[in-house]
C-alpha atoms as a PDB file:
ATOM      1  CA  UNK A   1     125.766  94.833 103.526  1.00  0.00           C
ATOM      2  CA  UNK A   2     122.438  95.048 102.041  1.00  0.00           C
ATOM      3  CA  UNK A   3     122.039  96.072  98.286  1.00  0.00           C
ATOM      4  CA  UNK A   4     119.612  98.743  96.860  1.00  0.00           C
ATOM      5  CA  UNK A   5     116.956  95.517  96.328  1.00  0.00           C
ATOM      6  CA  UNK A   6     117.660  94.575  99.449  1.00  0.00           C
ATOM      7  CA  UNK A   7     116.755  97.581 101.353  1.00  0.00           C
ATOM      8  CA  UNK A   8     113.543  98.282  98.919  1.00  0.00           C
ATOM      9  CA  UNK A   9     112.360  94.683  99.869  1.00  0.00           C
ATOM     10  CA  UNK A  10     112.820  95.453 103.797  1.00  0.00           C
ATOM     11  CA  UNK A  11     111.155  98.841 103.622  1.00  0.00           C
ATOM     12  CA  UNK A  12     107.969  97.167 101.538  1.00  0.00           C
ATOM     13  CA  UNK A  13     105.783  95.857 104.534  1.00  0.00           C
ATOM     14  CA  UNK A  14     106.902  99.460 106.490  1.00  0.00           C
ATOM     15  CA  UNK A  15     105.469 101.318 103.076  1.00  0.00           C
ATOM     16  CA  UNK A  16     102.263  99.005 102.754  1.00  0.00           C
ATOM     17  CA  UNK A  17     101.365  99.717 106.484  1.00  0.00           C
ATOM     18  CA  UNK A  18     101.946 103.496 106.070  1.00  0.00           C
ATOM     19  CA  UNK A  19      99.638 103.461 102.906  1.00  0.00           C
ATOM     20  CA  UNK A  20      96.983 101.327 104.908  1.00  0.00           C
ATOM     21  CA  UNK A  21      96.894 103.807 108.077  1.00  0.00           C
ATOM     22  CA  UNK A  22      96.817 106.744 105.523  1.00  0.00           C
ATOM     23  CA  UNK A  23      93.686 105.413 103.713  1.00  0.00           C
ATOM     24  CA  UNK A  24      92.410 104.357 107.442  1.00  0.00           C
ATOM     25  CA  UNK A  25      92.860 107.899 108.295  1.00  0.00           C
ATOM     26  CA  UNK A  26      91.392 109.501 105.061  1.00  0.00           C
ATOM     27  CA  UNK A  27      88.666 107.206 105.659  1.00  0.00           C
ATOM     28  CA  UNK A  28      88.258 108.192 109.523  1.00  0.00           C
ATOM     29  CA  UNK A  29      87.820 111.991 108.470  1.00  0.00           C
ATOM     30  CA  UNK A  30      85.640 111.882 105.275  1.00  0.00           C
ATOM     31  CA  UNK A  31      83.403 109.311 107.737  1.00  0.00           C
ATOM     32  CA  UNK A  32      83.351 112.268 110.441  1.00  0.00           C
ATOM     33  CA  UNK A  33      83.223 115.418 108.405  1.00  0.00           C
ATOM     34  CA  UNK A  34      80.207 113.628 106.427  1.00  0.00           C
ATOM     35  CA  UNK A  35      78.331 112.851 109.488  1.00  0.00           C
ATOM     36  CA  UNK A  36      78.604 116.291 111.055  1.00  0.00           C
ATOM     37  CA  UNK A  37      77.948 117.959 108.690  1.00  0.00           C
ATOM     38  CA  UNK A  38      75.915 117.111 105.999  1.00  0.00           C
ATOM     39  CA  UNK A  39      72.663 114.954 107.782  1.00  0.00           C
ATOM     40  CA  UNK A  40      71.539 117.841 109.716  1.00  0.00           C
ATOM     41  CA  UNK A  41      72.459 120.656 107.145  1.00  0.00           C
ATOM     42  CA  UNK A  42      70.850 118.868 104.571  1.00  0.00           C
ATOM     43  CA  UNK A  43      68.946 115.752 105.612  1.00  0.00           C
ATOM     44  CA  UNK A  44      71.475 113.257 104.135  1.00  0.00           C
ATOM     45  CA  UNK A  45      71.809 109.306 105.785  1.00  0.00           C
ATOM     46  CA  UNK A  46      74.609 109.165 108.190  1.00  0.00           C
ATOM     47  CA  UNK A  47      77.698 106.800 106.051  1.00  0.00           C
ATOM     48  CA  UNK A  48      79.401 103.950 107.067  1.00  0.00           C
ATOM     49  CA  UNK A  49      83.386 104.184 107.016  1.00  0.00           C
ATOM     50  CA  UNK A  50      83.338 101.804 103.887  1.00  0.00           C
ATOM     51  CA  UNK A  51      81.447 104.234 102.595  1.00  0.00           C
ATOM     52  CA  UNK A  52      83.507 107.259 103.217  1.00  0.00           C
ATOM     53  CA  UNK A  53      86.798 105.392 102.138  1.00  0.00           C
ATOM     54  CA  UNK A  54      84.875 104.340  98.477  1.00  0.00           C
ATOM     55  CA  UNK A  55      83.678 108.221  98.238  1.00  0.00           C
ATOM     56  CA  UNK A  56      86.909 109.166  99.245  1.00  0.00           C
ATOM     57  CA  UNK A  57      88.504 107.356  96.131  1.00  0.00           C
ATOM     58  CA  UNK A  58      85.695 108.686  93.734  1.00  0.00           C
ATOM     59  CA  UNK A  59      86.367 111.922  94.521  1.00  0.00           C
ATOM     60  CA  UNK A  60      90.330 111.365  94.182  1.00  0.00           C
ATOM     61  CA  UNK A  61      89.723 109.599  90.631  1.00  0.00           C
ATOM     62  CA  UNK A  62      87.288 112.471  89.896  1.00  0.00           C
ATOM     63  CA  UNK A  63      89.274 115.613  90.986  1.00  0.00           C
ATOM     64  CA  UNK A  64      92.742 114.380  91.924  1.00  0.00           C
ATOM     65  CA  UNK A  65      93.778 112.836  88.722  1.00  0.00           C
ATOM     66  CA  UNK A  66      94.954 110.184  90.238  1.00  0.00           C
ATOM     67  CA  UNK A  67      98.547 111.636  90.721  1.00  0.00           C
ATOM     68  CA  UNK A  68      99.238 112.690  87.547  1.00  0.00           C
ATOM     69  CA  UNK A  69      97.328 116.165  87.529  1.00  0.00           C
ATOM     70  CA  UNK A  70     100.251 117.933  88.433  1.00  0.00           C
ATOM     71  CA  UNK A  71     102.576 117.337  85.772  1.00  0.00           C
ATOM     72  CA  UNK A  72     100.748 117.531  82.871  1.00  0.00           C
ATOM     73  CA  UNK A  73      99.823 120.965  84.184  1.00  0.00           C
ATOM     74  CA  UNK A  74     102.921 122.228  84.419  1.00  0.00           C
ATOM     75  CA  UNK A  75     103.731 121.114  80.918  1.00  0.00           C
ATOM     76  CA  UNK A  76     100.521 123.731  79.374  1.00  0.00           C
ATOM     77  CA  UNK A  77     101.731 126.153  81.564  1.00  0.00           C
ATOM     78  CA  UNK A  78     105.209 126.145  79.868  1.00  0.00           C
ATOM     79  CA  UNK A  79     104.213 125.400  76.486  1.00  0.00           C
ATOM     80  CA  UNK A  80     101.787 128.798  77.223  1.00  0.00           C
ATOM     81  CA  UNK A  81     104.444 130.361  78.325  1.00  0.00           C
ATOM     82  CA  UNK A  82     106.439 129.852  75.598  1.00  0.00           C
ATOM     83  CA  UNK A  83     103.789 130.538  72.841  1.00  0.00           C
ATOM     84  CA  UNK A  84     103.246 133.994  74.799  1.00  0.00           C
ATOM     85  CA  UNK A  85     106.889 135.323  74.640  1.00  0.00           C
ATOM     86  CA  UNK A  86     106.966 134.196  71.600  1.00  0.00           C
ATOM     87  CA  UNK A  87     104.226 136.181  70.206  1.00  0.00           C
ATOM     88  CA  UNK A  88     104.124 140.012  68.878  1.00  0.00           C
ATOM     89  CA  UNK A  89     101.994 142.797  70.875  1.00  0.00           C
ATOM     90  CA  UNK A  90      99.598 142.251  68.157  1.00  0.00           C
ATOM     91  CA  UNK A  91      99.326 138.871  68.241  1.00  0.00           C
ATOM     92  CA  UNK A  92      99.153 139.375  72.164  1.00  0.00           C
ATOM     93  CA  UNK A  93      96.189 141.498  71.262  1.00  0.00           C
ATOM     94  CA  UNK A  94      94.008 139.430  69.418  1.00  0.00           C
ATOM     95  CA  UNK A  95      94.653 136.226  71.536  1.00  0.00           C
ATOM     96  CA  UNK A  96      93.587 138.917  74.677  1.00  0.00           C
ATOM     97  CA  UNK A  97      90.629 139.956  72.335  1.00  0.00           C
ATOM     98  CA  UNK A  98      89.675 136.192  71.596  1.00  0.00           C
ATOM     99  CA  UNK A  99      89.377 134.827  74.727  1.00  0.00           C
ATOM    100  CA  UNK A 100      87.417 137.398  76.731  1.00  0.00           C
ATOM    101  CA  UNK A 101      84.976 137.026  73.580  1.00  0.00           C
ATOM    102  CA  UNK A 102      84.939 133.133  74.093  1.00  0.00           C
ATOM    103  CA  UNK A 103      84.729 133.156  77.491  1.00  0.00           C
ATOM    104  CA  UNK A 104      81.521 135.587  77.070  1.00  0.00           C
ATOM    105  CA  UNK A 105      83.055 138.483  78.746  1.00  0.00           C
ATOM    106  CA  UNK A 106      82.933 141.116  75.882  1.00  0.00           C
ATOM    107  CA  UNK A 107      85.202 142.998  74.994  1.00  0.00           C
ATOM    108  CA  UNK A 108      88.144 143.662  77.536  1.00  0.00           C
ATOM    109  CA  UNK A 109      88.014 146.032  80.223  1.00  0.00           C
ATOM    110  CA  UNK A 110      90.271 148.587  78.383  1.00  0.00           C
ATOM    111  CA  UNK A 111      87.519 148.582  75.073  1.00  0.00           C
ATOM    112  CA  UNK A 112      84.522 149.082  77.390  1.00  0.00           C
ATOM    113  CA  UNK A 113      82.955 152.588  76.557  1.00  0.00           C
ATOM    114  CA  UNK A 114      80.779 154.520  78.692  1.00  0.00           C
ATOM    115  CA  UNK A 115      81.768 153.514  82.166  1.00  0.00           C
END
């Protein structure tokens, strides 16, 4: 019988291959979707598959948080969620009034006069 370690170390080559075909395949459509589309819609040079996989990774680094965008998320959403049942309708109010003034909305649609 093979131990927890055991197993882990046999499934290690399965997982590293797995990994590899999914970067070949990320690779493979960034490389295809690039070429079709953006060299005759807007005159840029046709990539290489190197290429594609490196602007593949950017663009996870830059926008995917590289895995951990999800649970820090989750954790502002609570902690908001917490703050907000926590507060009075007053308090609800003013935070409401705050950040449609920050955000450069005016004031919110229910204080709008004349339309």
């Amino acid at each position: 019988m093979m131990g927890r370690a055991g197993r882990m170390v046999a499934l290690a080559p399965l997982f590293l291959v797995g990994v590899l075909a999914f970067m070949a395949l990320g690779g493979v459509i960034v490389l295809s979707l690039w070429n079709w589309l953006l060299p005759p819609l807007f005159g840029f040079h046709v990539i290489t598959f190197w290429q594609a996989l490196g602007l593949l990774v950017l663009c996870r680094i830059l926008f995917g948080g590289l895995g951990l965008h999800g649970h820090g998320r989750h954790r502002v959403r609570s902690r908001m969620r917490d703050r907000w049942e926590t507060m009075s309708p007053e308090e609800r109010d003013r935070f409401r009034r705050s950040l449609w003034g920050t955000l450069g909305f005016g004031p919110p649609p229910d204080e709008r006069v004349g339309e």
